[in-house]
Protein backbone atom coordinates (compact mmCIF):
# COMPACT_ATOMS: atom_id res chain seq x y z
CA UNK A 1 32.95 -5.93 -1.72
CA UNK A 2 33.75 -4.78 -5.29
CA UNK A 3 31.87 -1.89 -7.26
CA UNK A 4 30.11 -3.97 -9.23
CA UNK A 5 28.77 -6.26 -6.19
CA UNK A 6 26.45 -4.20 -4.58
CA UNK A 7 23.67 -5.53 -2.15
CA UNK A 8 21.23 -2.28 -3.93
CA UNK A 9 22.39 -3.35 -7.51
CA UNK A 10 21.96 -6.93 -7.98
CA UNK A 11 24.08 -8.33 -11.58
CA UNK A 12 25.80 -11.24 -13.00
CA UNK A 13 29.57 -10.31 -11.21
CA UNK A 14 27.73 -11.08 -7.90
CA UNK A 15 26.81 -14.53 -7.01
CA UNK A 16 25.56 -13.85 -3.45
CA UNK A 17 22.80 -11.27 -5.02
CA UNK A 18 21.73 -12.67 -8.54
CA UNK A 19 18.77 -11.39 -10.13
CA UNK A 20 15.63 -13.39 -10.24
CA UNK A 21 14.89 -15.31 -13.20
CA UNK A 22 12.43 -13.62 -15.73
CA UNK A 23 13.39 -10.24 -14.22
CA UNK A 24 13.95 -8.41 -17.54
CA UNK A 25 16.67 -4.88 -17.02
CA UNK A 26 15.23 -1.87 -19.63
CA UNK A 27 18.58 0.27 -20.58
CA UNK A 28 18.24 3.11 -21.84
CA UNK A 29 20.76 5.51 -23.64
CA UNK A 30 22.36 8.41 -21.64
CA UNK A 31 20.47 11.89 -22.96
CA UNK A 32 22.83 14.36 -22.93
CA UNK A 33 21.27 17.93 -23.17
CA UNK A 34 24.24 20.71 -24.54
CA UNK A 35 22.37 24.19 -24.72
CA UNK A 36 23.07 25.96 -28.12
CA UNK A 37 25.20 28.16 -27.16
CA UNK A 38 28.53 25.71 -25.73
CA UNK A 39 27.73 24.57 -29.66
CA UNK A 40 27.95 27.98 -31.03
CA UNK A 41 31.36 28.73 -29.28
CA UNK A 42 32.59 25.44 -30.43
CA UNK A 43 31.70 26.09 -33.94
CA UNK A 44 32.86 30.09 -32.94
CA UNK A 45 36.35 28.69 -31.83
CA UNK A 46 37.16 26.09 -34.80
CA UNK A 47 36.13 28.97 -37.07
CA UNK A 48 39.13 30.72 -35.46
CA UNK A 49 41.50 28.05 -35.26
CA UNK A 50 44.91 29.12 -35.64
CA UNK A 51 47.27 26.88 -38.10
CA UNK A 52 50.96 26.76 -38.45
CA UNK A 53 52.96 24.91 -41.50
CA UNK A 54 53.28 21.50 -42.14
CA UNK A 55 57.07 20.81 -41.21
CA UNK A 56 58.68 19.98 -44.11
CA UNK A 57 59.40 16.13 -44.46
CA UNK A 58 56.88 15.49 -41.67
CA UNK A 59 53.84 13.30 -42.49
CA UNK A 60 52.41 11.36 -40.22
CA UNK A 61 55.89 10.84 -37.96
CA UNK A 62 54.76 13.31 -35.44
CA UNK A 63 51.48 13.02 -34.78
CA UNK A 64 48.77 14.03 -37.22
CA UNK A 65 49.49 15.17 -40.88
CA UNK A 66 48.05 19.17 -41.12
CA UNK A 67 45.93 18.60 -44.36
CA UNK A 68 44.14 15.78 -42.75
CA UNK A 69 43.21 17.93 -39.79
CA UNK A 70 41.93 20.51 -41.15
CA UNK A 71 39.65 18.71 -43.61
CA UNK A 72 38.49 16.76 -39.88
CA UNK A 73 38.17 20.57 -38.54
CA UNK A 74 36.17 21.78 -41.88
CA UNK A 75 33.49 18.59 -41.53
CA UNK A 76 33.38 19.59 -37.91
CA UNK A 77 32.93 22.78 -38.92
CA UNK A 78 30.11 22.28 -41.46
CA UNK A 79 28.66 18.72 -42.12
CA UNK A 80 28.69 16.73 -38.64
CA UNK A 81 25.38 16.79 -36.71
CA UNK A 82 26.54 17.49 -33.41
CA UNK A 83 23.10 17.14 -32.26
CA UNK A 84 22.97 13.40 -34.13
CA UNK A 85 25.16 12.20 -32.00
């Protein structure tokens, strides 16, 4: 029996157990509660973030260019709506 067949959780991958006709499946979104202060030490800790140089002649070849991450870190930092998402 796979996963997804299980005799408690009827569903499409499972022929033997399909659900009955009409029978309409409410999903709801995942609510994810983070208390306010996990966000404050993540805002605490990319306030603090540590940078080295750009290697010269190094763009994009090795991973991510420098400037670009720390304009990501900044919007972290100050515009995104953790709580948005």
């Amino acid at each position: 029996m796979t996963p997804s067949c299980r005799p408690t959780a009827p569903n499409r991958f499972c022929p033997s157990n399909p659900i009955e006709e009409g029978v309409v499946i409410a999903l709801e979104p995942p609510k994810i509660q983070v208390p306010d202060s996990v966000l404050d030490d993540l805002k605490s800790r990319l306030e603090r973030a540590l940078w080295t140089e750009q290697l010269p002649g190094i763009d994009w070849d090795y991973c991510s260019n420098l400037g670009y991450v720390k304009e990501l870190v900044k919007y972290w930092r100050t515009k995104f709506d953790w709580r948005g998402q």
